[in-house]
Protein backbone atom coordinates (compact mmCIF):
# COMPACT_ATOMS: atom_id res chain seq x y z
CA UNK A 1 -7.61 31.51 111.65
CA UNK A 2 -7.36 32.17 107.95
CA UNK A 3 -8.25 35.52 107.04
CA UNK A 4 -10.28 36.36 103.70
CA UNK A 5 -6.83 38.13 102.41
CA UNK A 6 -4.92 34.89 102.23
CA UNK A 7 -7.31 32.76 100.71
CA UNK A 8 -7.81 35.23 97.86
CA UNK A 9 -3.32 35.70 97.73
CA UNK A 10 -3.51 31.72 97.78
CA UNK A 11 -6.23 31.69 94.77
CA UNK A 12 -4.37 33.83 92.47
CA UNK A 13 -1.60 32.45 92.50
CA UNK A 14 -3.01 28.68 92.32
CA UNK A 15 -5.14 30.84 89.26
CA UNK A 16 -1.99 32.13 87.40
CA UNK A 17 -0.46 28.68 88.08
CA UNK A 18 -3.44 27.27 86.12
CA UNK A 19 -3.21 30.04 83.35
CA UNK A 20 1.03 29.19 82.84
CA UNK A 21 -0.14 25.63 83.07
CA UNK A 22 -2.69 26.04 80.20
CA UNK A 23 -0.32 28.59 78.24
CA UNK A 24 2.30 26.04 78.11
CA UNK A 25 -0.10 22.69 76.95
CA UNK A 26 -1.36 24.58 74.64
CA UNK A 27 1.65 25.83 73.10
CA UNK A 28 3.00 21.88 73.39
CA UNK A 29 -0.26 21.14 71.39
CA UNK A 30 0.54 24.02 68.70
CA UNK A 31 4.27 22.59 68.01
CA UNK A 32 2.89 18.61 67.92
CA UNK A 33 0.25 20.16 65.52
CA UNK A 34 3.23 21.93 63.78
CA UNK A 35 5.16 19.37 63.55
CA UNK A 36 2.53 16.78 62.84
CA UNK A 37 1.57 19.33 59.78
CA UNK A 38 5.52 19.12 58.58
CA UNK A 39 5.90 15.24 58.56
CA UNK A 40 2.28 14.70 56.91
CA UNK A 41 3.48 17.67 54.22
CA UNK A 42 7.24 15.91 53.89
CA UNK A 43 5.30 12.27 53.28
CA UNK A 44 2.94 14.25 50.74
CA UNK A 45 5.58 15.80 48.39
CA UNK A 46 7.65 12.01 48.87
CA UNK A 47 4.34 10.60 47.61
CA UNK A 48 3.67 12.69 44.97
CA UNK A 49 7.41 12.65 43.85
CA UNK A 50 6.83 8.47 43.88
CA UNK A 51 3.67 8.97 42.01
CA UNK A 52 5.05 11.62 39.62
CA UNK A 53 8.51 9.41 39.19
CA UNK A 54 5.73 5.86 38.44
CA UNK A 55 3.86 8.13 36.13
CA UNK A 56 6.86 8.79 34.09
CA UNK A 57 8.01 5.55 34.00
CA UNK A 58 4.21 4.02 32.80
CA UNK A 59 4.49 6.69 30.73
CA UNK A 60 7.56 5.43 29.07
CA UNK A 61 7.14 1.89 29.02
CA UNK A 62 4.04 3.06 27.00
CA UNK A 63 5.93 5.47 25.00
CA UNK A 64 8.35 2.37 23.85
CA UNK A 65 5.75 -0.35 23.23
CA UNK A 66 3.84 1.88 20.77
CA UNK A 67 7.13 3.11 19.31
CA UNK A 68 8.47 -1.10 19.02
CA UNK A 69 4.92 -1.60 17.28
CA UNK A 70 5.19 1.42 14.99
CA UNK A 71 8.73 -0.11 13.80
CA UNK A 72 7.59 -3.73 14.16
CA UNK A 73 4.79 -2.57 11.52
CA UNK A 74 7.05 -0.10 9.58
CA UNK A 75 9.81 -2.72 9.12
CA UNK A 76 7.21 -5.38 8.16
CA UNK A 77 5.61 -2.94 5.35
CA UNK A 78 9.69 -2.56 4.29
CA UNK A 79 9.34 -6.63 4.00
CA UNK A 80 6.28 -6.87 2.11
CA UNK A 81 7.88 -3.66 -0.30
CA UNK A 82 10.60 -5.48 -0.69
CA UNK A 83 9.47 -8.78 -1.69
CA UNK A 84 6.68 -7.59 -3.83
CA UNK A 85 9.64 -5.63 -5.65
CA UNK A 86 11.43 -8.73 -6.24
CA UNK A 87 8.88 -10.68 -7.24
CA UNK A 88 7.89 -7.97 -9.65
CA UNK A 89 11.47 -8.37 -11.22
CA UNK A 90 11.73 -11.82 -11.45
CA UNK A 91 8.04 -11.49 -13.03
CA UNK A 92 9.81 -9.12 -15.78
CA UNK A 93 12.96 -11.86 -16.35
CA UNK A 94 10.71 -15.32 -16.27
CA UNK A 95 8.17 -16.13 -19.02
CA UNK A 96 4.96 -16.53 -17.12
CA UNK A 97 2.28 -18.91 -18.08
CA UNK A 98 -1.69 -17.77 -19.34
CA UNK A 99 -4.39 -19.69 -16.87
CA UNK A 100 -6.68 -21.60 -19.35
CA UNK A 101 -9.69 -23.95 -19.22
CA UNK A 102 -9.50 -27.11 -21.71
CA UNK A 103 -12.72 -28.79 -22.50
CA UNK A 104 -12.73 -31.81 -25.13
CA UNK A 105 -15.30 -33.78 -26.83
CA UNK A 106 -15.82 -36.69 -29.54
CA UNK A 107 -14.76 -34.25 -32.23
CA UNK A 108 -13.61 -31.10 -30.69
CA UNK A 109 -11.22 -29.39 -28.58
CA UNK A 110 -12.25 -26.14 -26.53
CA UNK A 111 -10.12 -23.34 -24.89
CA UNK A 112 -10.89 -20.70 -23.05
CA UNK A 113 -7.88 -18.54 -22.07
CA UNK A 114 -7.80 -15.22 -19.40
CA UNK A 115 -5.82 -12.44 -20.84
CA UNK A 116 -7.24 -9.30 -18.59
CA UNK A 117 -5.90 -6.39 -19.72
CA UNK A 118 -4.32 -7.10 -23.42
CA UNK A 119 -5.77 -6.06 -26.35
CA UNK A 120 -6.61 -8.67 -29.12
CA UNK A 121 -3.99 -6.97 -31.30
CA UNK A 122 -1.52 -8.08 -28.57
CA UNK A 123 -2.40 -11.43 -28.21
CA UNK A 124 -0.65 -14.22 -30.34
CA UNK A 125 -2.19 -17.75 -31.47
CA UNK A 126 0.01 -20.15 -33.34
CA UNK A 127 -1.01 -23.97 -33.92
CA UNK A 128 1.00 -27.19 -34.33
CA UNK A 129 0.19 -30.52 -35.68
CA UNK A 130 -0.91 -31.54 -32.46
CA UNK A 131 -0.66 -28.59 -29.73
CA UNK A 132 -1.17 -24.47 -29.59
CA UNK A 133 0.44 -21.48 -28.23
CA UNK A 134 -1.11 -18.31 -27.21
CA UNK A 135 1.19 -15.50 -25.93
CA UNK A 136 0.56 -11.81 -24.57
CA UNK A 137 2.17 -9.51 -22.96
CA UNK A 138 0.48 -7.95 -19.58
CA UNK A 139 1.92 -4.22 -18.73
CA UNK A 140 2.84 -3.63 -15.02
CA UNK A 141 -0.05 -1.48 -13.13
CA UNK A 142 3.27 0.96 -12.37
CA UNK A 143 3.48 2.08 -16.00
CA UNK A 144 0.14 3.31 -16.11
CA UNK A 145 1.63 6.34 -13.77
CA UNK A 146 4.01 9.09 -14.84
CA UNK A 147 7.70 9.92 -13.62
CA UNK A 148 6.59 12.82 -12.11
CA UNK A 149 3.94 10.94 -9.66
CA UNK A 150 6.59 9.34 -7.91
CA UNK A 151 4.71 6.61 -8.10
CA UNK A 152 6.13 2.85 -5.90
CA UNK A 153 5.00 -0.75 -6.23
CA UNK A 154 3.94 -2.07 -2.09
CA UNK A 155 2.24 -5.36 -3.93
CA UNK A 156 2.07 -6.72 -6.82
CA UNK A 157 0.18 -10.01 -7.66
CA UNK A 158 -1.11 -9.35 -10.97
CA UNK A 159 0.54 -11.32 -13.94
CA UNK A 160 2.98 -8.58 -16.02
CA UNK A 161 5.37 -9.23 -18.59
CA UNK A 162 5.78 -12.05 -21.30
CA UNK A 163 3.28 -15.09 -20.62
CA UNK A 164 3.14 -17.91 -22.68
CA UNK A 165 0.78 -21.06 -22.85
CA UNK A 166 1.07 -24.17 -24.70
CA UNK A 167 -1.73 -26.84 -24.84
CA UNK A 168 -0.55 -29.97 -26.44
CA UNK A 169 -3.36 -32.59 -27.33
CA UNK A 170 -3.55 -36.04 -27.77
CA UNK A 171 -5.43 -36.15 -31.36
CA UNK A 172 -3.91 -34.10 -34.30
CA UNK A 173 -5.44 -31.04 -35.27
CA UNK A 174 -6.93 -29.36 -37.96
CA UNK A 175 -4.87 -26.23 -38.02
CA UNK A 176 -7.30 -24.87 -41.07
CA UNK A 177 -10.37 -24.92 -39.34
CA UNK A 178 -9.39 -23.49 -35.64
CA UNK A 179 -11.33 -19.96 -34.74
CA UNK A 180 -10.96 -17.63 -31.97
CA UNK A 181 -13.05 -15.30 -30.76
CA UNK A 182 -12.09 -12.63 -28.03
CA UNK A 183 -14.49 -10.69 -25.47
CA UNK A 184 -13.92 -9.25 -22.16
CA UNK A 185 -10.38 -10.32 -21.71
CA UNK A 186 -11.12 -14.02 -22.51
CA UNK A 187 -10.35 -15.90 -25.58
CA UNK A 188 -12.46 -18.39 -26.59
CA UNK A 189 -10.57 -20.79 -29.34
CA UNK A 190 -12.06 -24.02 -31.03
CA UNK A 191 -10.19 -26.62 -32.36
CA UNK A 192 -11.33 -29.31 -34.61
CA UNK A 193 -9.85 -32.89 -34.45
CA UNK A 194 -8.28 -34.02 -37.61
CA UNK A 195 -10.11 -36.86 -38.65
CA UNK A 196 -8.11 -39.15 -40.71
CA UNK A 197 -10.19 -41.06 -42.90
CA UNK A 198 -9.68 -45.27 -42.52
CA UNK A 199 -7.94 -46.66 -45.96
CA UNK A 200 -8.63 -49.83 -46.83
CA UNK A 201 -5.59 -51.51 -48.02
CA UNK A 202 -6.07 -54.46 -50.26
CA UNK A 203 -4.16 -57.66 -50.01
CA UNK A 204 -2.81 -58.81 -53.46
């Protein structure tokens, strides 16, 4: 018969049994939770090293396409400079022409010449026989500045330098009678026809 004594013995020790049992899952459990913590903390700083290494690289790849626009742009205002500089000089060696409307009738020729800028003292008329010149000379927009403004041409379009136009007509003229009349930067100029009076010429 099993007395009360050995059934208590036989319970503590099947209770500490338990309690080392328990002790030692959960300390298991602690080190997979440890280590579990570790590898998840190892992936995290790999991650955020890929993320931080992606970042720089957008970040550069950004970096150069605004810096290959900013020269693309700086070296195309270079090519504008550049050829708005030469055209400026061969503007200054080549005798330019004056834009002019021509309007004719029965008796009459009419001119009306654009010379924006030049003062009628500047302007120069001479007549022919049968044609007419008018010459100015247009001053560069640069020369309106001073040395000390430093001062560049990026375009130039307007007309500068000697210009020169020549109408030539199909009728003589009367070189006596021609008036011009300037306002605004436009001449006006009328021209009469020379009218030749018929002879007749008698047979003998």
């Amino acid at each position: 018969m099993v007395n009360s004594e050995t059934i208590e013995a036989e319970f503590s020790e099947t209770k500490e049994k338990i309690e080392e049992k328990r002790e030692e899952t959960k300390e298991k459990i602690d080190e997979k939770k440890e280590e579990t913590k570790e590898k998840l903390n190892e992936q995290k700083e790999k991650f955020n090293e890929r993320r931080e290494k992606g970042k720089n690289i957008a970040d550069n790849v950004v970096n150069d396409l605004y810096k290959t626009i900013d020269e693309f742009k700086e070296n195309l205002k270079n090519m504008q400079k550049n050829a708005d500089q030469k055209y400026a000089e061969y503007k200054k060696s080549t005798v330019q022409t004056i834009d002019v409307d021509l309007v004719e009738t029965k008796d009459t020729y009419f001119i009306k010449a654009a010379v924006p800028g030049a003062k009628k003292e500047e302007i120069s008329i001479e007549a022919g026989d049968n044609d007419i010149t008018i010459e100015t000379t247009f001053k560069p927009f640069i020369e309106e500045f001073n040395e000390e403004d430093e001062a560049e041409v990026i375009i130039s379009a307007i007309k500068s330098g000697r210009c020169v136009k020549t109408v030539r007509f199909s009728n003589s003229i009367d070189i006596e009678q021609i008036t011009a009349k300037f306002t605004n930067g436009i001449i006006k100029i009328t021209i009469p026809k020379l009218i030749i009076p018929k002879h007749k010429v008698n047979v003998e």
